[in-house]
Protein backbone atom coordinates (compact mmCIF):
# COMPACT_ATOMS: atom_id res chain seq x y z
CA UNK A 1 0.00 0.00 0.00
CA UNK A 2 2.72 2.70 0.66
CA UNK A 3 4.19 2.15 -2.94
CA UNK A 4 0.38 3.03 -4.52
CA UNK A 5 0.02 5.81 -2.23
CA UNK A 6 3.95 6.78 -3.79
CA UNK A 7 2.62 6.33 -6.95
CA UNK A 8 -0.27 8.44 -6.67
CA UNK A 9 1.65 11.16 -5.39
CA UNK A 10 4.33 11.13 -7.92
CA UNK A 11 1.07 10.83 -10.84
CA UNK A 12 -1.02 14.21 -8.92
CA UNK A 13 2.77 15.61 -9.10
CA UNK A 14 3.09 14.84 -12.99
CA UNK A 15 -0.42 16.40 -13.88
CA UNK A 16 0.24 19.53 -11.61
CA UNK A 17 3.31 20.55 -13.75
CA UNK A 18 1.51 19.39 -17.04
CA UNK A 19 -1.43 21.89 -15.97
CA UNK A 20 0.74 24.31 -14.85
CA UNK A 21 4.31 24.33 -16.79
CA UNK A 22 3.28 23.36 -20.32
CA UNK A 23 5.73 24.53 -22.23
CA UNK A 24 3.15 24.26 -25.73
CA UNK A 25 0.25 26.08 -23.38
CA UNK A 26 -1.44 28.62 -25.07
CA UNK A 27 -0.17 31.18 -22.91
CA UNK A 28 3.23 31.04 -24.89
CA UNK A 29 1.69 31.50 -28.20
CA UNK A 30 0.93 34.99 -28.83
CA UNK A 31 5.38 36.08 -29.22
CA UNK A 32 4.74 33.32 -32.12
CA UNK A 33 1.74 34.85 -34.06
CA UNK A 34 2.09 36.12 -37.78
CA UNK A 35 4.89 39.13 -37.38
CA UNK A 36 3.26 41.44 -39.88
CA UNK A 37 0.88 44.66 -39.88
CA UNK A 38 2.41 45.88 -36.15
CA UNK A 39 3.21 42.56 -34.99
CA UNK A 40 6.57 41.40 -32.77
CA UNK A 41 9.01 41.01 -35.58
CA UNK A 42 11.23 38.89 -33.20
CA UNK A 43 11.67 35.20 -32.88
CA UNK A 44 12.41 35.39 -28.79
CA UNK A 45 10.15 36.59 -26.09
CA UNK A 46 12.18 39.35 -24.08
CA UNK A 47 11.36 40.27 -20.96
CA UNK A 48 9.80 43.34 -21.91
CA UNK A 49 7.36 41.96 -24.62
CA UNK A 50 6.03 40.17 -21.20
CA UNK A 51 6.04 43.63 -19.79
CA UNK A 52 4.42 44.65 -22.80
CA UNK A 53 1.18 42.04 -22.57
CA UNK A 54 -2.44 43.35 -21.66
CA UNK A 55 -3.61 42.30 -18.97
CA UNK A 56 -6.15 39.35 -20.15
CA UNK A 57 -5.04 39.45 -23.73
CA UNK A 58 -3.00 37.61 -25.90
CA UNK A 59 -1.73 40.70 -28.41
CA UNK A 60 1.54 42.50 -27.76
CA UNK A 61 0.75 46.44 -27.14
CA UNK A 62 0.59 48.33 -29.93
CA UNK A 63 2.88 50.97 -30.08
CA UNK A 64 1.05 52.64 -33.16
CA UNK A 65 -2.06 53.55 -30.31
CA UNK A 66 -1.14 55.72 -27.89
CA UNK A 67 -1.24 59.59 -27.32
CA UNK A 68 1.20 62.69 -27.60
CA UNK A 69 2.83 63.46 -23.98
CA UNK A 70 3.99 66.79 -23.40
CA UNK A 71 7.77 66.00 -21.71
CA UNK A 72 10.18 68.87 -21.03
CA UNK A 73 12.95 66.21 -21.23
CA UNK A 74 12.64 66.45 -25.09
CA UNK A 75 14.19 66.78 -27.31
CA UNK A 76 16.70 64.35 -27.94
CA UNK A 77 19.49 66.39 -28.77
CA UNK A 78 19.76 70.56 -30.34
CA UNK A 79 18.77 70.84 -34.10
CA UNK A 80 21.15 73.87 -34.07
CA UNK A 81 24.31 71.68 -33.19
CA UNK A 82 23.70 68.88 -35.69
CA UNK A 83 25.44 69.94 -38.87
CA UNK A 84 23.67 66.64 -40.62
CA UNK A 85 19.90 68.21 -40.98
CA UNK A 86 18.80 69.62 -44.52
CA UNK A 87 18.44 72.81 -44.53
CA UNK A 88 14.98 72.99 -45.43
CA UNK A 89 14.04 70.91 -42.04
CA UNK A 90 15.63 72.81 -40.06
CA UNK A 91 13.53 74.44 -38.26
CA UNK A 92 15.21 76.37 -35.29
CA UNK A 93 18.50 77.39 -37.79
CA UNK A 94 15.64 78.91 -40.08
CA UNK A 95 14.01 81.65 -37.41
CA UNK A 96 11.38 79.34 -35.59
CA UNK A 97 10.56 81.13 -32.61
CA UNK A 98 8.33 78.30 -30.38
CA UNK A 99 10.14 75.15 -29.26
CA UNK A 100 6.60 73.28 -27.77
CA UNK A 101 6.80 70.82 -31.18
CA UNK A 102 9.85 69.42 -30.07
CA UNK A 103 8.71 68.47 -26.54
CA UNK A 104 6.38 65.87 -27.38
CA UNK A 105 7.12 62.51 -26.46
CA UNK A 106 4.54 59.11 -27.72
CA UNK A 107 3.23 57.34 -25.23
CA UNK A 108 1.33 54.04 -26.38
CA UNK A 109 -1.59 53.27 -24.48
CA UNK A 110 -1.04 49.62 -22.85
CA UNK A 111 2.74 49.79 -22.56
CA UNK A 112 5.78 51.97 -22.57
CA UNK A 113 8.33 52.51 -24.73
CA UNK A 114 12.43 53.28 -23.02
CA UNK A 115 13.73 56.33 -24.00
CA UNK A 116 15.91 56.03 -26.92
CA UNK A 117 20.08 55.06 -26.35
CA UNK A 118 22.06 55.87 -28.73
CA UNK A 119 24.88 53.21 -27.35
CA UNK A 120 22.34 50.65 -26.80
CA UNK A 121 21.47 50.91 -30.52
CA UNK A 122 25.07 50.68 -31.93
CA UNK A 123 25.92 48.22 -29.98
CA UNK A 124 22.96 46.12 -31.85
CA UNK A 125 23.89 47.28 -34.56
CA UNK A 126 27.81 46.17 -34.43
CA UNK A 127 28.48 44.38 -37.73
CA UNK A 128 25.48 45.59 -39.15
CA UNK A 129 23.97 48.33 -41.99
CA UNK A 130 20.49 49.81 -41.76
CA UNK A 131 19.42 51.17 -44.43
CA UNK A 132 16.64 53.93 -44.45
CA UNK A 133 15.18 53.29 -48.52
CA UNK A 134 12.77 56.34 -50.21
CA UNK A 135 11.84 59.94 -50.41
CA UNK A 136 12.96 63.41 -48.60
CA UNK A 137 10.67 62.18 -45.58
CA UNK A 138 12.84 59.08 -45.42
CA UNK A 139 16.09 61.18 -45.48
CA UNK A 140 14.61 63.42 -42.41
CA UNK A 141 14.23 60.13 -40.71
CA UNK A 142 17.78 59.17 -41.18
CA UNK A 143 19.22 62.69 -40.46
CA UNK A 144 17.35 62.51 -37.35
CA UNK A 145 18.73 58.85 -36.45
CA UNK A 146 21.98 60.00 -37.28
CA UNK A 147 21.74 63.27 -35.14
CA UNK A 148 20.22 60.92 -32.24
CA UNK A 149 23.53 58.59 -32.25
CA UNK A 150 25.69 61.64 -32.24
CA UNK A 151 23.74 62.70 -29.35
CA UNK A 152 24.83 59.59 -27.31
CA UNK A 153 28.46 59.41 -28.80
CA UNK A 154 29.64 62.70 -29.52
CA UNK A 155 33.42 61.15 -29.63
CA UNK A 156 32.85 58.56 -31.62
CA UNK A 157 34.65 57.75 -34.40
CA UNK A 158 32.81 58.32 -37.85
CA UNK A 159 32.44 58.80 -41.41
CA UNK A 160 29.74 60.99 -43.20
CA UNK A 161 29.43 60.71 -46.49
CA UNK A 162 26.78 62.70 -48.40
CA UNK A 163 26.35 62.05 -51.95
CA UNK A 164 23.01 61.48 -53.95
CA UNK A 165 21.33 59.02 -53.80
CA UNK A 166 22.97 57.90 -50.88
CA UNK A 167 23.84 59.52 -47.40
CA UNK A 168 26.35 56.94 -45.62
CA UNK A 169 26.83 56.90 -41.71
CA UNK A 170 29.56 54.93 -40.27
CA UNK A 171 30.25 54.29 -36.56
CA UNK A 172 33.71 52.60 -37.44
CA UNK A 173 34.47 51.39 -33.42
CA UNK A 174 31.07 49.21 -34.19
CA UNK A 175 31.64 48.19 -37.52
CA UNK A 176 28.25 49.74 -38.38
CA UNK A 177 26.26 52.36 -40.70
CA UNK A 178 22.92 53.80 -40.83
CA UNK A 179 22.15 54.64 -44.75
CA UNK A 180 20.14 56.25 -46.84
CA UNK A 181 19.22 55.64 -50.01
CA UNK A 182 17.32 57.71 -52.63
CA UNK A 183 14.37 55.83 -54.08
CA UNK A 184 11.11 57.17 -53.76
CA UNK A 185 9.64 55.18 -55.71
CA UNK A 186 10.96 52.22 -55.20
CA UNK A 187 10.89 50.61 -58.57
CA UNK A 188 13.04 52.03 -61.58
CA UNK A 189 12.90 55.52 -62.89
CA UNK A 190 15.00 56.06 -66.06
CA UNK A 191 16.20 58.62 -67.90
CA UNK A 192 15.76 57.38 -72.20
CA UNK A 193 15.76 58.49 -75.51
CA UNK A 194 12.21 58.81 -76.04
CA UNK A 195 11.91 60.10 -80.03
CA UNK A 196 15.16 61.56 -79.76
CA UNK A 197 14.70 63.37 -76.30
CA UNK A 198 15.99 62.19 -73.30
CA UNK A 199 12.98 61.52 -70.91
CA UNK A 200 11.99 60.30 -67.26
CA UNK A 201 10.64 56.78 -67.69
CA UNK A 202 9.24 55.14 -64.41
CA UNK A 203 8.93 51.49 -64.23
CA UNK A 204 6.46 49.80 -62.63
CA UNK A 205 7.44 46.73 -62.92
CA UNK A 206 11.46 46.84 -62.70
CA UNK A 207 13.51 47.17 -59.63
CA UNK A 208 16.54 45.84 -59.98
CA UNK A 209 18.05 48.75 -61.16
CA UNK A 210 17.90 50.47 -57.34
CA UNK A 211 17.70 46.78 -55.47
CA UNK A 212 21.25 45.97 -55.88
CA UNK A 213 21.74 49.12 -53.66
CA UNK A 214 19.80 47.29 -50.89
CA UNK A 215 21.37 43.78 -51.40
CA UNK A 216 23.11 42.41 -48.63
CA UNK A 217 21.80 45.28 -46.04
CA UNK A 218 21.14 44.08 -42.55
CA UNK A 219 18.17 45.99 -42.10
CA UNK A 220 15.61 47.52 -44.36
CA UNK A 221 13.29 50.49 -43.77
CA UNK A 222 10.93 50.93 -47.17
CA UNK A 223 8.66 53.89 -47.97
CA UNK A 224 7.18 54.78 -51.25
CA UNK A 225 4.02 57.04 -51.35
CA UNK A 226 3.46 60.30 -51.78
CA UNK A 227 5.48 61.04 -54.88
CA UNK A 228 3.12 58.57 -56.81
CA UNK A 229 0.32 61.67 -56.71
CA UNK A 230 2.45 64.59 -57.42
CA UNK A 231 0.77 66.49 -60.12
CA UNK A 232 2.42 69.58 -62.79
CA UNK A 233 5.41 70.56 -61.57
CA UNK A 234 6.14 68.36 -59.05
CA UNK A 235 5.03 65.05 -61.14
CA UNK A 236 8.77 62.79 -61.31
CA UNK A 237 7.98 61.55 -64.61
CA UNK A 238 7.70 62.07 -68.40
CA UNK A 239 6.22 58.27 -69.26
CA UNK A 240 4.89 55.61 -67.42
CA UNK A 241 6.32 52.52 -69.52
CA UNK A 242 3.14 50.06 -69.01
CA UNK A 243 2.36 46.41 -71.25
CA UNK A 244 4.81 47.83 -73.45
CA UNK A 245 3.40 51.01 -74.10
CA UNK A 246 4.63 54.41 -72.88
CA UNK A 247 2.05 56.45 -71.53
CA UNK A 248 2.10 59.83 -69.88
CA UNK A 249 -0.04 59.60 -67.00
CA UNK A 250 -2.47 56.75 -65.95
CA UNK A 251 -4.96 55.88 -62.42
CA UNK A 252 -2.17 56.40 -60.32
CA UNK A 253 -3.56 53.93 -57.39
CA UNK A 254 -3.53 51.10 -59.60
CA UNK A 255 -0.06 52.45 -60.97
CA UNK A 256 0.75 52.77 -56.92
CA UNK A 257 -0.31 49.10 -56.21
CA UNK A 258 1.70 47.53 -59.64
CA UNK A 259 4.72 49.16 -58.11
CA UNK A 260 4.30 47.85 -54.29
CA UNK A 261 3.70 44.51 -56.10
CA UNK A 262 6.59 44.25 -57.62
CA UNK A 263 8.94 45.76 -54.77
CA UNK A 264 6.74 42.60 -52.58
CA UNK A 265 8.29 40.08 -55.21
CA UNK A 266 11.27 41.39 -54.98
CA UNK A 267 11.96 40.83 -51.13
CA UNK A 268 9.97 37.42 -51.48
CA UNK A 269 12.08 36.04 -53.93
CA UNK A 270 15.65 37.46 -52.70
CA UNK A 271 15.76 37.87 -49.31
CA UNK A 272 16.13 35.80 -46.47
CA UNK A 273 13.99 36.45 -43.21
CA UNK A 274 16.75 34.57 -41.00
CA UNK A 275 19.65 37.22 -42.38
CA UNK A 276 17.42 40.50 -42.93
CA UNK A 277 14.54 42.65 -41.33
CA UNK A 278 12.59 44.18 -43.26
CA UNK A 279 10.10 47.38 -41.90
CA UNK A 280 7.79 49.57 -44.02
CA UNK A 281 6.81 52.78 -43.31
CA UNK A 282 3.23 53.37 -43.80
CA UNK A 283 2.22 57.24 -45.44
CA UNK A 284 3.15 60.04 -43.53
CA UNK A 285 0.34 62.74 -43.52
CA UNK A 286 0.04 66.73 -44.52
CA UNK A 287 -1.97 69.48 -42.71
CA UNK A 288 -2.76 71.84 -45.87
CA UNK A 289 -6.82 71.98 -44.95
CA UNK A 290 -6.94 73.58 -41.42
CA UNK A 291 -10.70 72.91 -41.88
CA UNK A 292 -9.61 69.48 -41.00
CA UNK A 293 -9.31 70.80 -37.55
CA UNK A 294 -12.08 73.22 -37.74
CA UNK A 295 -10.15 76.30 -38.56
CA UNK A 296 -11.45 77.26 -42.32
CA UNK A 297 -9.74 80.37 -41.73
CA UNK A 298 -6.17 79.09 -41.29
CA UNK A 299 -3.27 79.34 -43.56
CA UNK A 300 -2.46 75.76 -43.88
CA UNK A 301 -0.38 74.61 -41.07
CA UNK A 302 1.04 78.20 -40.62
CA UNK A 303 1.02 78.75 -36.71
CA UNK A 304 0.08 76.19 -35.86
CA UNK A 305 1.89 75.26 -31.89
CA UNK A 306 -0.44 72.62 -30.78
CA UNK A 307 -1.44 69.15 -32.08
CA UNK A 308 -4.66 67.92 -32.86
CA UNK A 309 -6.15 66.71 -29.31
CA UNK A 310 -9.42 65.44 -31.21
CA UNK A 311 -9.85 62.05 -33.32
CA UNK A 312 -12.56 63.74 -35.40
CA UNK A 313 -9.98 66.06 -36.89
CA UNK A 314 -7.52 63.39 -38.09
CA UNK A 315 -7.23 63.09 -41.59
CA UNK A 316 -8.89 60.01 -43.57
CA UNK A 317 -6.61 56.80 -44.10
CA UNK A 318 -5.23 57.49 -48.14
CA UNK A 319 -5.63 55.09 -50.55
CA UNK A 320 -1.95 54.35 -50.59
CA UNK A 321 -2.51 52.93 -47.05
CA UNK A 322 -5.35 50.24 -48.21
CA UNK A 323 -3.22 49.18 -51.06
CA UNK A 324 0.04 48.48 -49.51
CA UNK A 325 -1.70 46.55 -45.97
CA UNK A 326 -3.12 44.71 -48.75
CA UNK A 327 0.17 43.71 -50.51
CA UNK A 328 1.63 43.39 -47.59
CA UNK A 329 -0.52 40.74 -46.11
CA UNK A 330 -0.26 38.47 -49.58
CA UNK A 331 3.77 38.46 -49.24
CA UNK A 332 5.37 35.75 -47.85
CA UNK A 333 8.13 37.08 -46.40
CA UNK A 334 7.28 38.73 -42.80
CA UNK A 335 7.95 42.55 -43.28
CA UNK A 336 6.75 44.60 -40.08
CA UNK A 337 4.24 47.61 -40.91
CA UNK A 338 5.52 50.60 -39.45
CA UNK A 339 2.12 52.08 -38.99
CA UNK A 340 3.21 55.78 -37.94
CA UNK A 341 0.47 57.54 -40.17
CA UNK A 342 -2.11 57.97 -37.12
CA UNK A 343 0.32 59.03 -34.77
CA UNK A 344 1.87 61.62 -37.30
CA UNK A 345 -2.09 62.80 -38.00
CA UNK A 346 -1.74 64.37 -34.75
CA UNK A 347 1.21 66.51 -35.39
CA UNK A 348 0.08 69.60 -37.59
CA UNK A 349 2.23 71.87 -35.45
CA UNK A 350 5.50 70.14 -36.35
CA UNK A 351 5.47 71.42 -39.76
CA UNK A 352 8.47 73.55 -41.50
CA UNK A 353 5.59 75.91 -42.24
CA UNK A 354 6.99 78.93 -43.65
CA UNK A 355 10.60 78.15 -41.40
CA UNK A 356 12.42 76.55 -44.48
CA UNK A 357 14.80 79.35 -45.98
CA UNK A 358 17.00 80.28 -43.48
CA UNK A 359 15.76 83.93 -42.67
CA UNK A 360 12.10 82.81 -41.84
CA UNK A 361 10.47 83.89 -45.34
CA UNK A 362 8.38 82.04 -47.30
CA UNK A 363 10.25 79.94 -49.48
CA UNK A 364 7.36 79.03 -52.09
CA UNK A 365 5.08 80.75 -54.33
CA UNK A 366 1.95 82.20 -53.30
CA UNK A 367 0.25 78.39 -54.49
CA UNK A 368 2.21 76.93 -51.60
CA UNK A 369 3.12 78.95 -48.81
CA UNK A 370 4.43 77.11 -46.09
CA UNK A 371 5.31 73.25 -46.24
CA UNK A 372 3.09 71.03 -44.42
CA UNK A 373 4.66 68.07 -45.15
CA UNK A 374 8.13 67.25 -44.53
CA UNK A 375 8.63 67.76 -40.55
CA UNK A 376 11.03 70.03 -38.78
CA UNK A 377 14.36 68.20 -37.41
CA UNK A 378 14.61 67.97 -34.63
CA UNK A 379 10.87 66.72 -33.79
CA UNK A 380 8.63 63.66 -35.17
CA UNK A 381 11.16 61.42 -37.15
CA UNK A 382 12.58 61.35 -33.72
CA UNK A 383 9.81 59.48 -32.37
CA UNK A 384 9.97 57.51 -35.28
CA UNK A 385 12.96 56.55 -34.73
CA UNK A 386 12.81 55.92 -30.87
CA UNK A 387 9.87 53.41 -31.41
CA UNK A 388 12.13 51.90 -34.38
CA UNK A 389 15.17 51.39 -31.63
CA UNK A 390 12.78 49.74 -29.83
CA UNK A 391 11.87 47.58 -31.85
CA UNK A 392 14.89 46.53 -33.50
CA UNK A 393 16.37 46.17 -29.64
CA UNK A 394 13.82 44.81 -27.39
């Protein structure tokens, strides 16, 4: 009888760790869940992802939700002492008087996010490139990264180099580099003999031309968007080349989606999830309409010192956004959307405005007086790039 009694013991302590130690419970399963649209891109749980957890739900937090935190901490380091910032976004160097739009920290609603370290973040990226890949948006994100770094590591040992299309950083201690590469649309545009003339010829369906730039990069940050609607002036092409046939304009959403379609192959077919990230960086949003925010009588985003504090006055989700969720979800390889377009929505004060030509005067035509869409450096790439440290490190 004492050897059954054993035996039951030992069996009520077998099903007590089954019920309470499975290692294939459910609990476990939400770090492995598809890694796309805002979803962990890593294959480990750290410690903060179970920081990170709802209380009662399975989902990670969402960084993307949150709200805009006034924090006199901010900002990360002085615009006016970072000789890497384009002119154009820099705000302070070009008369800005307020300094409130730098001062604004993201806060996401279920979790929080560290404050960004520079040391932390070349130290992951030792032996690495990172590679920031599309338009003048994309380059104020990496001028901001760059300035952030330099923030951390004044001393360190570096190389700049600045030549178009591509802006090189190199922490040479880590063996690393944060790029930037000029591609806004992502697949080809070509300059060709068109009847004799030499002509702007965007490609729809070639890539290869501006993907051997990328090839081999560590980690990938795409964006391609808003150049796809530019109109007169400001259109980037002469001929869309389409089944063969050269054609000056066409729909440019469908154009939009051929294009993200064939970037999507791309990555599918050539690179490997187990030796490269891959983020993309949904639309970032304007502030021309100050009836958006129920101010008909507003010039633009001109004076503008406050965000929006209301979710009625945030803009409606562009078509661009639909399109590339939509090829995203179809690819195979697991890119992470880098949904910043609702948090950005909030930001019509952070605007160049009419601060973009060094002695605070307008710098366009009457048609377009202040810019209300790039944003001024130092200010929201930062954030940008704080939740992008954070993923990429915890």
């Amino acid at each position: 009888m004492p050897e059954l009694a054993l035996s039951s013991f030992l069996f009520l302590l077998l099903l007590l760790f089954f019920l309470f130690f499975d290692p294939l419970s459910a609990t476990h399963l939400p770090f492995s869940r598809d890694r796309r649209l805002g979803r962990s891109i890593h294959g480990h749980v750290s410690l903060l992802e179970e920081n990170m957890v709802s209380e009662g739900s399975a989902e990670l937090c969402n960084i993307f939700n949150g709200r805009w935190v006034f924090d006199e901490s901010y900002p990360l380091y002085s615009s006016q002492s970072c000789p890497y910032i384009s002119s154009r976004v820099n705000c302070k160097y070009n008369g800005r008087p307020d300094s409130d739009y730098q001062k604004w920290r993201w806060q996401p609603d279920t979790c929080n996010v560290p404050r960004f370290d520079g040391e932390k973040l070349l130290e992951g990226l030792r032996g690495k490139r990172l590679m920031i890949v599309g338009d003048s948006l994309d380059r104020s994100m990496w001028e901001s990264l760059v300035c952030m770094l330099l923030s951390y590591s004044p001393d360190i040992t570096k190389s700049i180099q600045l030549n178009y299309p591509f802006n090189v950083f190199r922490a040479l201690e880590y063996n690393a580099s944060v790029e930037f590469f000029w591609a806004p649309f992502l697949v080809d545009l070509d300059m060709e003999l068109v009847l004799g003339q030499p002509k702007r010829v965007l490609k729809p369906y070639e890539i290869e031309g501006n993907a051997q730039a990328w090839r081999g990069v560590d980690i990938l940050i795409f964006n391609s968007a808003h150049y796809w609607t530019h109109l007169g002036g400001l259109k980037s092409w002469d001929y869309i080349e389409y089944e063969n046939g050269l054609y000056e304009d066409l729909d440019r959403m469908f154009i939009y989606q051929k294009g993200m379609e064939t970037w999507a192959s791309w990555i599918d077919s050539n690179l490997d999830p187990q030796k490269t990230r891959v983020f993309f960086r949904s639309i970032s949003p304007i502030h021309t309409d100050p009836s958006q925010w129920d101010e008909p009588n507003g010039n633009r985003c001109v004076n503008e010192t406050e965000p929006i504090t209301q979710d009625a006055f945030l803009s409606p989700i562009p078509p661009q956004m639909t399109i590339i969720e939509t090829v995203l979800k179809q690819m195979k390889f697991p890119v992470y959307f880098f949904n910043i377009t609702r948090l950005s929505d909030y930001r019509k004060d952070a605007h160049p405005s009419v601060y973009t030509s060094g002695d605070g005067e307008m710098r366009y035509g009457s048609a377009s007086p202040a810019d209300c869409s790039h944003w001024c450096v130092s200010g929201v790439p930062d954030i940008w790039n704080e939740l992008l440290a954070f993923l990429l490190l915890y």
